[in-house]
Protein backbone atom coordinates (compact mmCIF):
# COMPACT_ATOMS: atom_id res chain seq x y z
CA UNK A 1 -73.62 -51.08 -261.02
CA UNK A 2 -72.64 -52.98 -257.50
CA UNK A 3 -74.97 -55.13 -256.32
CA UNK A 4 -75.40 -55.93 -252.35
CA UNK A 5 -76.95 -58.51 -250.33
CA UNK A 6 -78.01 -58.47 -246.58
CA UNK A 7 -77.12 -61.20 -244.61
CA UNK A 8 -78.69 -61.36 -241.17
CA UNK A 9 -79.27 -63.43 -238.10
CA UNK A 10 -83.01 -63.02 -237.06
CA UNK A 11 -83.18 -64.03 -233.51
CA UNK A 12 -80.02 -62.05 -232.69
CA UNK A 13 -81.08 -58.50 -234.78
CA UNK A 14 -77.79 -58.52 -236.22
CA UNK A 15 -77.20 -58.21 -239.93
CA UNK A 16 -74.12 -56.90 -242.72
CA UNK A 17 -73.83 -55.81 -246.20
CA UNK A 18 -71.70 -57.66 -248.50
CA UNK A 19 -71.39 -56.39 -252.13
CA UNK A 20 -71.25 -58.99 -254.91
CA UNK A 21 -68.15 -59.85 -256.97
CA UNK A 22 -69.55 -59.84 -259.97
CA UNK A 23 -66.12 -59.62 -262.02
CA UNK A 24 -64.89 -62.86 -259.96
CA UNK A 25 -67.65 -65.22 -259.85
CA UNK A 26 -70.66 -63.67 -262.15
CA UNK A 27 -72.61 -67.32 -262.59
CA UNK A 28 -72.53 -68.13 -258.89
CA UNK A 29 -73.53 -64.25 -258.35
CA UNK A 30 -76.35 -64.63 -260.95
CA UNK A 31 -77.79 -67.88 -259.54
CA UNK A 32 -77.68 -66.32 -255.84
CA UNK A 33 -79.37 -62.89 -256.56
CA UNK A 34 -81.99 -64.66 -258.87
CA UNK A 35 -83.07 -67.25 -255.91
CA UNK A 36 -83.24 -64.64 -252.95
CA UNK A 37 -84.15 -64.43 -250.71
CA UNK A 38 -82.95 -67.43 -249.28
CA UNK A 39 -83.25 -68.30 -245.54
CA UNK A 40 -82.46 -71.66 -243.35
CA UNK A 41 -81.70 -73.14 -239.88
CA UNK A 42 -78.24 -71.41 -239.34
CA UNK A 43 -75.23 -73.75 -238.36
CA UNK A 44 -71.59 -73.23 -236.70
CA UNK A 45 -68.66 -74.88 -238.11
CA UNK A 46 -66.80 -77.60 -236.64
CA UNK A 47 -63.97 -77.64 -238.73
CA UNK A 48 -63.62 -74.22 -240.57
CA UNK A 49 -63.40 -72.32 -238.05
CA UNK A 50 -65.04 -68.66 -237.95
CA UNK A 51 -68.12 -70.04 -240.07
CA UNK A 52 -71.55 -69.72 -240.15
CA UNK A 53 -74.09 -71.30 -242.84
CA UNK A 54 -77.29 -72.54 -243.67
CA UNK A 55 -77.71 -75.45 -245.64
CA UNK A 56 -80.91 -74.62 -248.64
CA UNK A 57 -82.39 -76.71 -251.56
CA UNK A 58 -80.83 -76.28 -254.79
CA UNK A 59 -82.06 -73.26 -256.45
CA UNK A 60 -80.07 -72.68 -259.86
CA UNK A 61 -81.39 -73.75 -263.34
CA UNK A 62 -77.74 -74.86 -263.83
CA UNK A 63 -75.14 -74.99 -261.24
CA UNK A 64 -72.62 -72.36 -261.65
CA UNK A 65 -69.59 -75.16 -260.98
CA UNK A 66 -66.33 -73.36 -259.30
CA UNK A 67 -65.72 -70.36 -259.92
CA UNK A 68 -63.49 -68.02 -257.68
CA UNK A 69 -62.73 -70.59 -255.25
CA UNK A 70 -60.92 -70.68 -252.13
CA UNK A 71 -59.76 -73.16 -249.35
CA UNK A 72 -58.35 -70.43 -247.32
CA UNK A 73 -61.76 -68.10 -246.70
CA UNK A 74 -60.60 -65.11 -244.91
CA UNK A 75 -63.05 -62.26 -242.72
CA UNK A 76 -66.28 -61.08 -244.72
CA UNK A 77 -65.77 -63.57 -247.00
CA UNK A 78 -69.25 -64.82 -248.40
CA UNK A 79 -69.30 -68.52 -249.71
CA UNK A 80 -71.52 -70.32 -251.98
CA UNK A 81 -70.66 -74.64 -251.71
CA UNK A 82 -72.43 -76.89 -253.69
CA UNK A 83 -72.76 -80.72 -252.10
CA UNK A 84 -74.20 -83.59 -254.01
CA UNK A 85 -76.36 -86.26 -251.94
CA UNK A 86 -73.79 -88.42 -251.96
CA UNK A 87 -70.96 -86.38 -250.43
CA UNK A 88 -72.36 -85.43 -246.89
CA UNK A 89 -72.66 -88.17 -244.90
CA UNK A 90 -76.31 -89.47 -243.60
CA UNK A 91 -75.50 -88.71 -239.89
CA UNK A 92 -74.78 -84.78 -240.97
CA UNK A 93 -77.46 -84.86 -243.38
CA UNK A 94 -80.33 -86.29 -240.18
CA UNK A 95 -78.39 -83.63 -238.09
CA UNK A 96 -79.28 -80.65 -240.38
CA UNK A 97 -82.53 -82.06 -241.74
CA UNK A 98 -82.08 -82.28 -244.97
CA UNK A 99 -81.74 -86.17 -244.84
CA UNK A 100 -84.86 -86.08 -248.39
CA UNK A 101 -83.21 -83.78 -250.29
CA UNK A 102 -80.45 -85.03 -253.71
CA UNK A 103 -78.26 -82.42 -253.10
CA UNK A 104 -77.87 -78.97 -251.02
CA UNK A 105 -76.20 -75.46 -251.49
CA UNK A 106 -74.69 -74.35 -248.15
CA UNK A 107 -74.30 -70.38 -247.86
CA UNK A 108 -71.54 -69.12 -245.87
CA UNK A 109 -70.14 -66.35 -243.97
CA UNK A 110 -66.57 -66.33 -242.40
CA UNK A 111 -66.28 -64.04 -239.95
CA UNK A 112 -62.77 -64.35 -238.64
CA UNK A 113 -59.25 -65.16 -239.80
CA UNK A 114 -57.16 -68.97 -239.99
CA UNK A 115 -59.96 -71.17 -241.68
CA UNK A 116 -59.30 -73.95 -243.31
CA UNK A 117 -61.47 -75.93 -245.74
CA UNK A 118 -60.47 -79.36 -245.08
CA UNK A 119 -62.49 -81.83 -244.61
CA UNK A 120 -61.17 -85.27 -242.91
CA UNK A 121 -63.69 -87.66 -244.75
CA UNK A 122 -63.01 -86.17 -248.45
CA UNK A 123 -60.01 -83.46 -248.29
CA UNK A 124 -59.93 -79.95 -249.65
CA UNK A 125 -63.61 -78.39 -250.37
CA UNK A 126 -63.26 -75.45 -251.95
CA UNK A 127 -65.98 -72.74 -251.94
CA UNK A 128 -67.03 -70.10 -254.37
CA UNK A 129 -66.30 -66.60 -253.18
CA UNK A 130 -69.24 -64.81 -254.65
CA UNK A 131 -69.50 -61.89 -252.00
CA UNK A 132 -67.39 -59.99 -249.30
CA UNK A 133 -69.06 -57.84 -245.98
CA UNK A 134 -69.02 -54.08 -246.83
CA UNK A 135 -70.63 -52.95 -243.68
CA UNK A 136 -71.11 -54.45 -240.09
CA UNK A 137 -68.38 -57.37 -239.81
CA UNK A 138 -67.86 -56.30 -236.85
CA UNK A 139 -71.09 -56.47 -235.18
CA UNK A 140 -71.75 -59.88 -237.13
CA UNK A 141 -68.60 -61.58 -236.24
CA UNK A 142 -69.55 -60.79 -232.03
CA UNK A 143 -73.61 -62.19 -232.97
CA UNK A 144 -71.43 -65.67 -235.29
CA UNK A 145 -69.20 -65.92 -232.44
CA UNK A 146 -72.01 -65.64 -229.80
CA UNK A 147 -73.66 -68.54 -232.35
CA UNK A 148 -70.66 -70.78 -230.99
CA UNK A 149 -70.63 -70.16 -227.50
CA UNK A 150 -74.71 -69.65 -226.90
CA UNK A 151 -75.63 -72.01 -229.73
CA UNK A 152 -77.70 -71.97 -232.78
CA UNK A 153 -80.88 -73.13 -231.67
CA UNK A 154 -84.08 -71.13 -233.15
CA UNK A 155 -81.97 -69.03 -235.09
CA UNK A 156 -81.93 -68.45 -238.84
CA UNK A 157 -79.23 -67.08 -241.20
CA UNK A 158 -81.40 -65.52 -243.99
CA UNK A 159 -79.92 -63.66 -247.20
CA UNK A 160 -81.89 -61.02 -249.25
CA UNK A 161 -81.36 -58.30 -251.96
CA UNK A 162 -80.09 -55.14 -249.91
CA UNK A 163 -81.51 -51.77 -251.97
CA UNK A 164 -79.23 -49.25 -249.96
């Protein structure tokens, strides 16, 4: 039976369904649905592109390591990245808050097409595609894009179990 996940914006009233690939990535699935729901300070990529994420403590017994990876994320993709303390650097880290914490999972949503997960301090970081948008990419893309232009301030990316 599927599973699904609702992934929202708060401030903006905006949210999608994505349905969970269980067949491609079942221990990053599995680690997700037991931890939700899972909420955080929501961020706009730099790099990437059409991104959005929020950066969250580590919540699996034992990391699901890569599984269904991708460097080339395309629309509705949902992304689970796994970054060890050491990795991000301490300016990013003091930019997103999470300066005290070992290690963080970012959750991701790519909204629109050409990204690129390359990263000029340590190469290619690929991503676990654990989810893709079922419903409302459209209306989330306009709120992630709106994220870019308007900013993030005082808004929050939170993911829960969606029942249907």
């Amino acid at each position: 039976m599927p599973r699904y996940l609702s992934i929202s914006l708060d401030k903006r009233g905006v949210s999608c369904v994505a349905e969970l690939l269980d067949k491609d990535a079942p221990r990053t699935c599995e680690a997700v649905w037991q931890a939700l729901p899972q909420v955080g300070p929501v961020h706009h990529a730099k790099y990437a592109r059409n991104e959005v994420y929020t950066m969250v403590e580590r919540f699996a017994d034992h990391e699901p390591g890569q599984e269904n990876p991708t460097v080339t994320p395309i629309p509705g993709d949902v992304v689970y990245f796994s970054f060890p303390g050491g990795m991000l650097d301490r300016e990013f880290k003091q930019d997103k808050g999470i300066e005290q914490l070992p290690g963080v999972i970012d959750l991701a949503l790519f909204y629109g097409r050409n990204n690129l997960l390359l990263n000029g301090d340590v190469g290619w970081v690929p991503g676990n595609v654990y989810a893709s948008i079922v419903e409302g990419l459209d209306r989330m893309a306009e709120a992630c894009n709106d994220v870019w232009r308007s900013g993030s301030v005082g808004e929050a990316l939170r993911y829960e179990r969606y029942a249907g």
